[in-house]
Structure formats: structure tokens, C-alpha cells
C-alpha atoms as a PDB file:
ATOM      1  CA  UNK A   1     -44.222  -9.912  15.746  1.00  0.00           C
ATOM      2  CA  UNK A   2     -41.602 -12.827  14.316  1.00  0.00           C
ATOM      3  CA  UNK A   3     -41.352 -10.246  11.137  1.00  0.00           C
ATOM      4  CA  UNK A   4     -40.470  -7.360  13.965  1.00  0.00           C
ATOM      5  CA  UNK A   5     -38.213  -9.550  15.677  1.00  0.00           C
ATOM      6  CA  UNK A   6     -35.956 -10.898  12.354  1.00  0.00           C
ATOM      7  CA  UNK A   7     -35.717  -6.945  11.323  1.00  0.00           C
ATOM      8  CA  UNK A   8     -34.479  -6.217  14.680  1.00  0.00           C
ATOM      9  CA  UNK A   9     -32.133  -9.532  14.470  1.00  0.00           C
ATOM     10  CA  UNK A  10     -30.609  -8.323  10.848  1.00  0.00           C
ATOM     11  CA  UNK A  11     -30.180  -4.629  12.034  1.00  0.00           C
ATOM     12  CA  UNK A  12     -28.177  -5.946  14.815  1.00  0.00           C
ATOM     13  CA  UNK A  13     -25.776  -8.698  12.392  1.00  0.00           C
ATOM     14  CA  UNK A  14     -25.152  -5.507  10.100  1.00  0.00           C
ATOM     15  CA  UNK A  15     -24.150  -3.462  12.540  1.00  0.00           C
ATOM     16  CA  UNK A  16     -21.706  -5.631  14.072  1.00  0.00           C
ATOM     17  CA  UNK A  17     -20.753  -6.526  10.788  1.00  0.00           C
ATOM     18  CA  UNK A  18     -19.609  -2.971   9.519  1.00  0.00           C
ATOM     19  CA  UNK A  19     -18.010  -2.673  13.292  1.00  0.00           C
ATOM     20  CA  UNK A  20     -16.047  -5.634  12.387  1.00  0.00           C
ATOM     21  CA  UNK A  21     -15.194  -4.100   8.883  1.00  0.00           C
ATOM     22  CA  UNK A  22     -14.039  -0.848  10.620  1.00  0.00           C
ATOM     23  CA  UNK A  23     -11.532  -1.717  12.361  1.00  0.00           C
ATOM     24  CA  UNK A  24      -8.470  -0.507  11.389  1.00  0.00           C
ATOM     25  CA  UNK A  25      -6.011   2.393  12.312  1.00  0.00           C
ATOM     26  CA  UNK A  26      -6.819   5.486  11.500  1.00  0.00           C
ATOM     27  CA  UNK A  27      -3.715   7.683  12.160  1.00  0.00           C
ATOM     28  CA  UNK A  28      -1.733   8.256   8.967  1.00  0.00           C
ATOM     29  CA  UNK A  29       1.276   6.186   9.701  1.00  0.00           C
ATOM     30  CA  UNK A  30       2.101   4.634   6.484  1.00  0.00           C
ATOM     31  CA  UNK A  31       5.684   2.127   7.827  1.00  0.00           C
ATOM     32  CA  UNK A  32       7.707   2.388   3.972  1.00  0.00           C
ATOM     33  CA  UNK A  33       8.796  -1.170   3.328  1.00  0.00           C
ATOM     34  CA  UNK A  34       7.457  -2.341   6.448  1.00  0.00           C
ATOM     35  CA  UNK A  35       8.815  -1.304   9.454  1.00  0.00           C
ATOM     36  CA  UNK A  36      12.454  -2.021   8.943  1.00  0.00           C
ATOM     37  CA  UNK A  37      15.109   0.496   9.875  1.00  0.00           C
ATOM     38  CA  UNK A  38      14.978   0.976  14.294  1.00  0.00           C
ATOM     39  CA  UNK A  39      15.182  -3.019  14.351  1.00  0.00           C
ATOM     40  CA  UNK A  40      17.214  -3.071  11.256  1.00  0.00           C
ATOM     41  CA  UNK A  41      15.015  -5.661   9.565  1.00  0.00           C
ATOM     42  CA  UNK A  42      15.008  -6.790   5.782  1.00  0.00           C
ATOM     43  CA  UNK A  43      12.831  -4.022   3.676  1.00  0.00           C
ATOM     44  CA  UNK A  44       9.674  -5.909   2.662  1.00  0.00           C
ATOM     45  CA  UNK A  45      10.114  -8.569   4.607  1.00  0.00           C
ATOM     46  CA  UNK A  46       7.380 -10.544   6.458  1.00  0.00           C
ATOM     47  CA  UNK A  47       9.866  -9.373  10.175  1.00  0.00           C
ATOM     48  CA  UNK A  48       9.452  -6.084   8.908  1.00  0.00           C
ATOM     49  CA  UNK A  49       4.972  -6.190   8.144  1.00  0.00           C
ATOM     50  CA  UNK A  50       4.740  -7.898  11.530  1.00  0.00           C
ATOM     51  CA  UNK A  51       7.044  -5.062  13.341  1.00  0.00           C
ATOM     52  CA  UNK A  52       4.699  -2.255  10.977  1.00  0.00           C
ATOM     53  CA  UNK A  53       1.383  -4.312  12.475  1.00  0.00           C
ATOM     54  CA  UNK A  54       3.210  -4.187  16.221  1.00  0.00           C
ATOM     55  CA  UNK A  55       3.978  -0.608  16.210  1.00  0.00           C
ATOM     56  CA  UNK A  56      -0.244   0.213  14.985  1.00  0.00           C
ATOM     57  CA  UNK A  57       0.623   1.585  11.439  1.00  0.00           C
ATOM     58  CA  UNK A  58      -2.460   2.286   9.785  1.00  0.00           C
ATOM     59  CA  UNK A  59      -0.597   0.402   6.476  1.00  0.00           C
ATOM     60  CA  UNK A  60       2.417  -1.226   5.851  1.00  0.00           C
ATOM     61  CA  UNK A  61       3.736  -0.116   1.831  1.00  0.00           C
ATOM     62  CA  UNK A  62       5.763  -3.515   0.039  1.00  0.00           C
ATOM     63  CA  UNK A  63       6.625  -3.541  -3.810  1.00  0.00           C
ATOM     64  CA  UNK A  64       5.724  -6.225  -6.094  1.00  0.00           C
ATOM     65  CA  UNK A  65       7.301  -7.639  -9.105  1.00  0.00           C
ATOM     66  CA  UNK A  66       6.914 -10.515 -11.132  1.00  0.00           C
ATOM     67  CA  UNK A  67       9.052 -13.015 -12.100  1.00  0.00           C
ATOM     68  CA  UNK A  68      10.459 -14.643 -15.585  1.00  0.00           C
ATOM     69  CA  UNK A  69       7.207 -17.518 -14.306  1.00  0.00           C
ATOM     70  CA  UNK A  70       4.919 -15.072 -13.771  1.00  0.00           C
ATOM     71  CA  UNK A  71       5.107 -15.431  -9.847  1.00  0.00           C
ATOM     72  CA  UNK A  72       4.252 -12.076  -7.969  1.00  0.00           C
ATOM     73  CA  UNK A  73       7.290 -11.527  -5.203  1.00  0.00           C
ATOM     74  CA  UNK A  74       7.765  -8.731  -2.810  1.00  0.00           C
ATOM     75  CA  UNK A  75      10.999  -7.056  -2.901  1.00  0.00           C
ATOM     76  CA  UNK A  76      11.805  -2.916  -3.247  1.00  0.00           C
ATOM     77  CA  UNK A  77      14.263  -3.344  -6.013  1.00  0.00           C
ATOM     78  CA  UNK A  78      14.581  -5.100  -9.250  1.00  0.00           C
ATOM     79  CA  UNK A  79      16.760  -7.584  -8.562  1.00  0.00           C
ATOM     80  CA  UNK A  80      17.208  -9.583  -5.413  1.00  0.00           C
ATOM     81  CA  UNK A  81      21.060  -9.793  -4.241  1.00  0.00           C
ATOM     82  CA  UNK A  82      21.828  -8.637  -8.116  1.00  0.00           C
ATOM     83  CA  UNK A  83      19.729 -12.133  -9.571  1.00  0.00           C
ATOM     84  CA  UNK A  84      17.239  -9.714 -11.809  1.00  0.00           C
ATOM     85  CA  UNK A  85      13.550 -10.593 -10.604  1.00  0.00           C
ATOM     86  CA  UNK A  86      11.859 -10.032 -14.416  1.00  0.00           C
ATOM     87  CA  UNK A  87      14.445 -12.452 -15.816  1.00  0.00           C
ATOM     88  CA  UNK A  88      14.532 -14.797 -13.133  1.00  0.00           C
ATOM     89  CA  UNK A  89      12.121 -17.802 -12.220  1.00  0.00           C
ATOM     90  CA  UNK A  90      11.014 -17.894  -8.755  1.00  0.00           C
ATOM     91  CA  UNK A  91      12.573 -21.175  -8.119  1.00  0.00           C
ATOM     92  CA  UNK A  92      16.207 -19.314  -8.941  1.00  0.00           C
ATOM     93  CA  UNK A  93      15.156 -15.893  -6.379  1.00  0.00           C
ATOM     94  CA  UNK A  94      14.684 -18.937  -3.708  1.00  0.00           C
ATOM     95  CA  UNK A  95      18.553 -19.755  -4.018  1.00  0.00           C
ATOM     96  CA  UNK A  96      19.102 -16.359  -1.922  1.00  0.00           C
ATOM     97  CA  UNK A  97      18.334 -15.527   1.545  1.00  0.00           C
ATOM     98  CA  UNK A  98      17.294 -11.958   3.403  1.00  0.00           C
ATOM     99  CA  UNK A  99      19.604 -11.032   6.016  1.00  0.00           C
ATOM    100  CA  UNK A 100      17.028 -12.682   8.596  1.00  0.00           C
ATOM    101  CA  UNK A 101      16.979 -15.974   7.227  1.00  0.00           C
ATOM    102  CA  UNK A 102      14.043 -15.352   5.370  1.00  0.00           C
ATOM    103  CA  UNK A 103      13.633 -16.125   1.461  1.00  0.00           C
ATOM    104  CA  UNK A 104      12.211 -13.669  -0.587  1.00  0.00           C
ATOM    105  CA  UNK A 105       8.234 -13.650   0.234  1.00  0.00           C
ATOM    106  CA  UNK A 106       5.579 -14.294  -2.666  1.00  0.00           C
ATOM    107  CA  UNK A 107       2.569 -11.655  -2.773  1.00  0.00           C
ATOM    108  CA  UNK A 108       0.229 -14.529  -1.745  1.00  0.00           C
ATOM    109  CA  UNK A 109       2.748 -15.363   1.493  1.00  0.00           C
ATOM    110  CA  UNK A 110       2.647 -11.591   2.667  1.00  0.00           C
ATOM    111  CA  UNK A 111      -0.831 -11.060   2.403  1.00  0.00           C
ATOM    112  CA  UNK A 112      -1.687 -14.456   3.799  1.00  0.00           C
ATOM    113  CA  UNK A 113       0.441 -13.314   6.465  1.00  0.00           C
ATOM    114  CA  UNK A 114      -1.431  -9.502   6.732  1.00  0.00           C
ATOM    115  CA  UNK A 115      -4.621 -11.213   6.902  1.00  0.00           C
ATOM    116  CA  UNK A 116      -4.128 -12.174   9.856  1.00  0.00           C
ATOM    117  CA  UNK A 117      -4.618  -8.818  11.780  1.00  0.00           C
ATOM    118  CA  UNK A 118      -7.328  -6.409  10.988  1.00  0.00           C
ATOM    119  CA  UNK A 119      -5.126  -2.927  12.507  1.00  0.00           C
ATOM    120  CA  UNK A 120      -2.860  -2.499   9.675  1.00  0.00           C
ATOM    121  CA  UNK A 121      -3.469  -2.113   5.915  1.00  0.00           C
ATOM    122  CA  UNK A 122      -1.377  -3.782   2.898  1.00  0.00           C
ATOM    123  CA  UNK A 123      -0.220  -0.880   0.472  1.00  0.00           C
ATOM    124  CA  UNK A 124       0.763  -2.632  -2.324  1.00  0.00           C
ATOM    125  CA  UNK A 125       2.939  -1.068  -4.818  1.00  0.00           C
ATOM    126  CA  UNK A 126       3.276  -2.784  -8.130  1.00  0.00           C
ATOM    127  CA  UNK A 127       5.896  -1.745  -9.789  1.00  0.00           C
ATOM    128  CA  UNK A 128       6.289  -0.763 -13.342  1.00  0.00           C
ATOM    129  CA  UNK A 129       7.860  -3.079 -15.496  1.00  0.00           C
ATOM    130  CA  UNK A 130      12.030  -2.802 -17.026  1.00  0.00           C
ATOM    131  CA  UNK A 131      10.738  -4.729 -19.846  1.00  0.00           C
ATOM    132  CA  UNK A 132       7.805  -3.412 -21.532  1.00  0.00           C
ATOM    133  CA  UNK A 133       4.239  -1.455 -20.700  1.00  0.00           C
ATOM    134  CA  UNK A 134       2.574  -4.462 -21.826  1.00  0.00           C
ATOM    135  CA  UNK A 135       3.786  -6.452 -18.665  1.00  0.00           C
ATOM    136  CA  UNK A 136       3.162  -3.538 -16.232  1.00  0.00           C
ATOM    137  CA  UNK A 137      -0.327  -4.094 -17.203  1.00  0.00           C
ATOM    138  CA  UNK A 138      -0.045  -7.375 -16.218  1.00  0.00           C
ATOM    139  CA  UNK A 139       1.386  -6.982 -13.396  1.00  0.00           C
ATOM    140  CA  UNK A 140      -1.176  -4.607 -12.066  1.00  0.00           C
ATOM    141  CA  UNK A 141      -4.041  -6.848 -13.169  1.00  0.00           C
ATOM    142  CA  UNK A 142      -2.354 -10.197 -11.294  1.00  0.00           C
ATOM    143  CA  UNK A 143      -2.018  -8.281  -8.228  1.00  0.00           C
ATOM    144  CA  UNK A 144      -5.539  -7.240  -8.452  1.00  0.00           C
ATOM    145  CA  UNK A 145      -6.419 -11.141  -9.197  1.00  0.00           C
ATOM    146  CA  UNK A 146      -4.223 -12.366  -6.504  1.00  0.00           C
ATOM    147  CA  UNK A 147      -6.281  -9.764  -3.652  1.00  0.00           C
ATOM    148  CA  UNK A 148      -9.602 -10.991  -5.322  1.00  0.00           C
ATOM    149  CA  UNK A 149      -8.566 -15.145  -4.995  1.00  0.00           C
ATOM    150  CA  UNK A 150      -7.592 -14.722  -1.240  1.00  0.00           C
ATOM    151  CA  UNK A 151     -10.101 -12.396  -0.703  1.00  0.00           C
ATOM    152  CA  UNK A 152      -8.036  -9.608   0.710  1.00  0.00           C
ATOM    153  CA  UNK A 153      -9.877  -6.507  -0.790  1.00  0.00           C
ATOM    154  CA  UNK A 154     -10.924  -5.140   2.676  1.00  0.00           C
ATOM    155  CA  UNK A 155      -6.973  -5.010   3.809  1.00  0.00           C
ATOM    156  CA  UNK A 156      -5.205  -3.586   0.390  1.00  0.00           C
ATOM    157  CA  UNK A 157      -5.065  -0.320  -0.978  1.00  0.00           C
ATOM    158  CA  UNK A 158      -2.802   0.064  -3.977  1.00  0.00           C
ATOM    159  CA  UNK A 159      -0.045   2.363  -5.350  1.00  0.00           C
ATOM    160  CA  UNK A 160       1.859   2.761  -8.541  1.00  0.00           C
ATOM    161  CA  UNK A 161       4.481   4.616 -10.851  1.00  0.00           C
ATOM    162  CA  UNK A 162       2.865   3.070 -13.572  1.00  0.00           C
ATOM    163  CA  UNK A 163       0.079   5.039 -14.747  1.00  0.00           C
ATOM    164  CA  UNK A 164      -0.706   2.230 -17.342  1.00  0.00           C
ATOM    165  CA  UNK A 165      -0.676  -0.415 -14.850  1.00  0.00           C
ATOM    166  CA  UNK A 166      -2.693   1.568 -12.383  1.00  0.00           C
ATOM    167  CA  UNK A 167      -5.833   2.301 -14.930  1.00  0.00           C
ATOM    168  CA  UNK A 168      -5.685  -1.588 -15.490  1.00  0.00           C
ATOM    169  CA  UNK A 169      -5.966  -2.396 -11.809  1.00  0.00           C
ATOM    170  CA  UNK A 170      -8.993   0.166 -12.156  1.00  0.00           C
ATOM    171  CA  UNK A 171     -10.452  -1.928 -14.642  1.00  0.00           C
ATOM    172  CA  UNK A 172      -9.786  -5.195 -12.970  1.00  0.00           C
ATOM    173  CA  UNK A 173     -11.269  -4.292 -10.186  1.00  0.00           C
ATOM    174  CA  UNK A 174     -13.671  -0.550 -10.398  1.00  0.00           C
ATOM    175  CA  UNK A 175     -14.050  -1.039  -6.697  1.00  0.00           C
ATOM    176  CA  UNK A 176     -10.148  -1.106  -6.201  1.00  0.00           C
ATOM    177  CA  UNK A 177      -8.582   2.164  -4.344  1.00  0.00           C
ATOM    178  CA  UNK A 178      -5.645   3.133  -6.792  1.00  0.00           C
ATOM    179  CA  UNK A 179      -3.012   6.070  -5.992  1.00  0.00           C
ATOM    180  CA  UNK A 180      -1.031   7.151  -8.476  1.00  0.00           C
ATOM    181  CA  UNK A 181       3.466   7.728  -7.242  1.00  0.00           C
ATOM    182  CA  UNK A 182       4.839   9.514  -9.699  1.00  0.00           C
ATOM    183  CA  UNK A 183       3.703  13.211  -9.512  1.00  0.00           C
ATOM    184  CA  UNK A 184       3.114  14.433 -12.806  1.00  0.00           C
ATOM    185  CA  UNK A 185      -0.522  14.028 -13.136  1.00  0.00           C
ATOM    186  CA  UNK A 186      -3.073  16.639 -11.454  1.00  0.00           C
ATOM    187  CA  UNK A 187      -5.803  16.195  -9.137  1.00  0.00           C
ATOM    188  CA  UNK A 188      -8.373  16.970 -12.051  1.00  0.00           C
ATOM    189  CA  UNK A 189      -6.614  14.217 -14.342  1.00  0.00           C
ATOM    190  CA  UNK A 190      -6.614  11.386 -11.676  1.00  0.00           C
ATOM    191  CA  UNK A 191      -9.961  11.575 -10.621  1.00  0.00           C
ATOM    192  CA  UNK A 192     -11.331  11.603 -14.389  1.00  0.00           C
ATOM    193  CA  UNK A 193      -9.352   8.196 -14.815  1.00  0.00           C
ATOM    194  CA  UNK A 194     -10.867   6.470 -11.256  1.00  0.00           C
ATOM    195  CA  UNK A 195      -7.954   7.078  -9.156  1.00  0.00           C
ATOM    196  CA  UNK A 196      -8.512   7.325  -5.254  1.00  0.00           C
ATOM    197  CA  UNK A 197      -6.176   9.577  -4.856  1.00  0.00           C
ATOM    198  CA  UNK A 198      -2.093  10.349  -5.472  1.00  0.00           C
ATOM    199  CA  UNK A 199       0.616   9.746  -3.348  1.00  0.00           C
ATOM    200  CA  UNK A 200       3.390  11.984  -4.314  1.00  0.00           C
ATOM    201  CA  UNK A 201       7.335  12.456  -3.365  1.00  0.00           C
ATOM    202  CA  UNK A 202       7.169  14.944  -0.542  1.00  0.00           C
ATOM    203  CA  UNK A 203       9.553  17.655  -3.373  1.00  0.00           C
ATOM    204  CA  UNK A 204       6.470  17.406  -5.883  1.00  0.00           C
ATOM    205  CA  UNK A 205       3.951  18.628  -2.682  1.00  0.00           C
ATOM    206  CA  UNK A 206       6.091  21.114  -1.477  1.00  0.00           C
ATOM    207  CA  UNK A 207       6.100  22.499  -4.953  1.00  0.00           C
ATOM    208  CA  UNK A 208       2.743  22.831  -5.506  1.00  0.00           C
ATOM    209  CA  UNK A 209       0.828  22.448  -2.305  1.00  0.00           C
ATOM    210  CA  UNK A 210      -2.428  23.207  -4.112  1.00  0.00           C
ATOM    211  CA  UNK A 211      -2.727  20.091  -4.900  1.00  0.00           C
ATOM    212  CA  UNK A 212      -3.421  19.002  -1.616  1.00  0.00           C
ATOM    213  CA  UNK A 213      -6.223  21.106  -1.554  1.00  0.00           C
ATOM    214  CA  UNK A 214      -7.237  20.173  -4.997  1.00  0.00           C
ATOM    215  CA  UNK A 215      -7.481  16.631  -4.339  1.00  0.00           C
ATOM    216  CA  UNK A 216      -9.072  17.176  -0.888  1.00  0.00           C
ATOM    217  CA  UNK A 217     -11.937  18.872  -2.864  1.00  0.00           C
ATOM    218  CA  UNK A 218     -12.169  16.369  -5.281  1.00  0.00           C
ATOM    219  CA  UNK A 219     -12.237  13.479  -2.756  1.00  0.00           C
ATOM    220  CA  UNK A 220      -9.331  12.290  -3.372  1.00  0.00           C
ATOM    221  CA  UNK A 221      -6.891  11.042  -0.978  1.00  0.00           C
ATOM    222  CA  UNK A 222      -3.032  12.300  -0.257  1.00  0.00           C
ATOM    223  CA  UNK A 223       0.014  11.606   0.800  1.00  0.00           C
ATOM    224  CA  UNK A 224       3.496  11.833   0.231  1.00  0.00           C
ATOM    225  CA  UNK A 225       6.745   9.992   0.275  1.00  0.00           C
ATOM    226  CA  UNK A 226       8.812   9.365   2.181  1.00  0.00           C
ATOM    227  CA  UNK A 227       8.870  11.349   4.768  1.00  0.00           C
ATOM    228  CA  UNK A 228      11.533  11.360   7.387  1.00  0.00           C
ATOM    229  CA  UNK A 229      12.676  15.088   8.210  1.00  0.00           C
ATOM    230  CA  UNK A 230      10.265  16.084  11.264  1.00  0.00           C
ATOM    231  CA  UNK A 231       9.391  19.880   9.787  1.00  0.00           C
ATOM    232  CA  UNK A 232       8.282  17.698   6.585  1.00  0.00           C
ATOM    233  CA  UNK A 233       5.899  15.772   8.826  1.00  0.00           C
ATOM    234  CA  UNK A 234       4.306  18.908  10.918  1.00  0.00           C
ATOM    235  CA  UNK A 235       3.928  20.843   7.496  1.00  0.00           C
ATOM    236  CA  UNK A 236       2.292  17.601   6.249  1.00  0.00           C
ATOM    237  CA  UNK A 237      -0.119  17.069   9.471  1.00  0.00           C
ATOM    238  CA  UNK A 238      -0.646  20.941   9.289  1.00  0.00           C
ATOM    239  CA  UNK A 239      -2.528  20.298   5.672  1.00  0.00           C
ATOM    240  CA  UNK A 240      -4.163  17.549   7.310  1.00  0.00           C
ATOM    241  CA  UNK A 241      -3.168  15.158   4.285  1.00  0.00           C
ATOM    242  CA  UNK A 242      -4.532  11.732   4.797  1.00  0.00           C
ATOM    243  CA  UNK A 243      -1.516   9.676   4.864  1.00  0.00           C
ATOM    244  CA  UNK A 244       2.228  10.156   5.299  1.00  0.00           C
ATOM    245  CA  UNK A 245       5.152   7.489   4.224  1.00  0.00           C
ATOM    246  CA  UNK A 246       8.083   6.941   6.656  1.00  0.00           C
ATOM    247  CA  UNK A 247      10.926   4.887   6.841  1.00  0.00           C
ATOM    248  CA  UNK A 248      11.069   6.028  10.886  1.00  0.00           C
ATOM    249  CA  UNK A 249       7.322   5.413  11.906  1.00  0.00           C
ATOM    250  CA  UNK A 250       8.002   5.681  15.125  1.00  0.00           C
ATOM    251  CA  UNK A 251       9.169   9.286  15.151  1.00  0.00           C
ATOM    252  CA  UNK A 252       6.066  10.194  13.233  1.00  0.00           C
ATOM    253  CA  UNK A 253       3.531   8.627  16.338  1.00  0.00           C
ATOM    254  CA  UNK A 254       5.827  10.925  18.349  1.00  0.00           C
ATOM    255  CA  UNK A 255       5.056  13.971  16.455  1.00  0.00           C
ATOM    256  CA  UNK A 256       1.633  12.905  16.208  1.00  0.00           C
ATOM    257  CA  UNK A 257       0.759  12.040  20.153  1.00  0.00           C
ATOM    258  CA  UNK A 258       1.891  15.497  21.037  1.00  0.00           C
ATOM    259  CA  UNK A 259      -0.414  17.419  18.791  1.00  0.00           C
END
């Protein structure tokens, strides 16, 4: 009977476990940057992640460089207020200031700060490095070891232009879900090198919309950037791709809630 009783007891903890686990959006509304541009918020700010997590993005995209010290930051471009981040200690970055008042926000601040909610996902995109191939390796794997340390795996899914840097994160981390930016790679070739899917420039879909259907066979996921023109979005929903990127997230629930 007490042997009934514990199986009965541990079926119920893993169920509310996974329910627990499974909580997060599910409605393809990736916010690009955060969602920045109806409030007019700093890109990849933390105002802009908590205004993505408001609206009920399923994820929230932010870029990631690192510095001359090897600190990860989050910022789109590759300098900060035209102080280069790769050449730049973080300690120098911290002499500038985000429209908002906010300094520029480490990887471990933002996700620190996305851990917090369970609605929204972190898409981190590491970017490729100016400098060599060596350090876009690097990059990849410290973002992967940053996630891992704060134990943030269950929130971030990553993208990357750097094919180099994304097969690293692979290998960091086999359990990692890797999509791959830059659109000249096939279905076929990302799934033989672990990828979980691509995430291509809405020009490089409309091109060759087989893909779509390529990956979707292969189980691998899709989605485009960015998206902002509302035919782009129905003709993207229409293929029932799994995610879109949009600087105007709001106009895409629109879209959506009327379908």
C-alpha cells in the first residue's frame, strides 16, 4: 500500500513539474531587440525585455558581444555610442548611458532579469566576431557557459550569423536549441550539423519558400526576420512557420487575434 501510495505521490510531483516547465507563450511573437519602438525604448535594453514580457511575446531576441575583458554585454551593434565593444573593457562601455538612463546591460544582468518571468523566452543572438573566427567561437561557447552557471537553459533559445560559433554552442551544450541567421545553408545541411532550426531574413524565405517545408519535415524550426510589412506576416502565418521577428509586436498579435 505505502509503495502504491509514493508511486501515486511521484506521478503527481512530475506532473506538476512539467506543468510548471510548460509554461510559456506559445504564439510566435518574437519582440526584435526587445520591445522597443511603440514606447520608443533603448533596443536591448532591460525597459525594452520587460515591455516584450508585458505585451506576452513568446521571446524577446538581444545580441551579445564581448568585450576587450572578456565580459558578455548586450547591445545590437558593435560599438556602443561609437566606443567599439571588442576593443573596449567593460569598465570603459560603463562611461556611456542608454537614452533611459540605463548603462549598457551585461548578459548575466538581462537574463537575471528574464528569469524572473516564465511567459517570455530569451533569444540570444551572439554575434560573430570583427576580429577573428577564433573569438566567435568563444563567444558562442561563454554564452552557452554563462546560461549553464545561472541555470537559464529552460528560458534561452539561441541564434547566430556565425555558423562557426553556432556548431560550438552545439558542442558546449548538445542539448542547446541553435538557429542558424544568415540564410545560406539548407534545411538538409543544418540538421546534419545539430541545428534546431534556421531563422532566416524574410528576402531569403520568400525566395525559396521550400525551405519552410523542408525544415518543417525535418523537424526543424523557422522563422524569419524581421518582419514588419503586414502581407509579410499573413504569408508567414499562412505557412504556419513557427516563429516570426518584429520590431512592431504589437501589430503582429493584431493580425494574429483575428485569424
Amino acid at each position: 500500500m505505502r509503495k502504491i501510495l509514493f508511486l501515486l505521490l511521484s506521478m503527481v510531483f512530475l506532473s506538476s513539474s512539467c506543468t510548471a516547465q510548460s509554461t510559456f507563450h506559445v504564439n510566435k511573437v518574437i519582440a526584435h531587440r526587445g520591445a522597443w519602438k511603440a514606447q520608443g525604448l533603448p533596443q536591448n535594453s532591460i525597459a525594452s525585455l520587460q515591455e516584450a514580457i508585458r505585451l506576452g511575446c513568446e521571446g524577446s531576441e538581444f545580441d551579445v558581444w564581448m568585450t576587450a575583458d572578456d565580459i558578455l554585454v548586450v547591445n545590437h551593434d558593435h560599438d556602443l555610442q561609437g566606443m567599439d565593444i571588442e576593443t573596449s573593457t567593460y569598465e570603459q562601455l560603463l562611461t556611456k548611458t542608454l537614452p533611459n538612463g540605463e548603462k549598457i546591460p551585461t548578459l548575466k544582468e538581462y537574463l537575471t532579469e528574464g528569469m524572473k518571468q516564465q511567459g517570455t523566452k530569451l533569444i540570444l543572438e551572439f554575434k560573430p566576431s570583427r576580429i577573428n573566427v577564433e573569438r566567435s567561437e568563444k563567444v558562442g561557447e561563454m554564452s552557452v557557459k554563462t546560461v549553464q552557471e545561472l541555470k537559464a537553459e529552460k528560458w534561452v533559445d539561441y541564434i547566430t550569423f556565425s555558423y562557426e560559433g553556432g556548431k560550438k554552442a552545439i558542442a558546449t551544450d548538445p542539448k542547446a536549441n541553435v538557429a542558424y541567421l544568415t540564410g545560406d545553408k539548407s534545411p538538409a545541411q543544418l540538421k546534419e550539423d545539430g541545428f534546431f532550426g534556421f531563422d532566416y531574413n524574410i528576402r531569403v524565405l520568400r525566395l525559396k519558400p521550400e525551405w519552410i517545408t523542408e525544415a518543417q519535415q525535418l523537424g526543424l524550426t523557422t522563422n524569419a526576420w524581421t518582419v514588419n510589412s503586414e502581407e509579410d506576416m499573413k504569408w508567414l502565418l499562412d505557412l504556419k512557420v513557427n516563429f516570426i521577428t518584429t520590431d512592431e509586436p504589437e501589430k503582429l498579435f493584431e493580425i494574429i487575434s483575428k485569424r
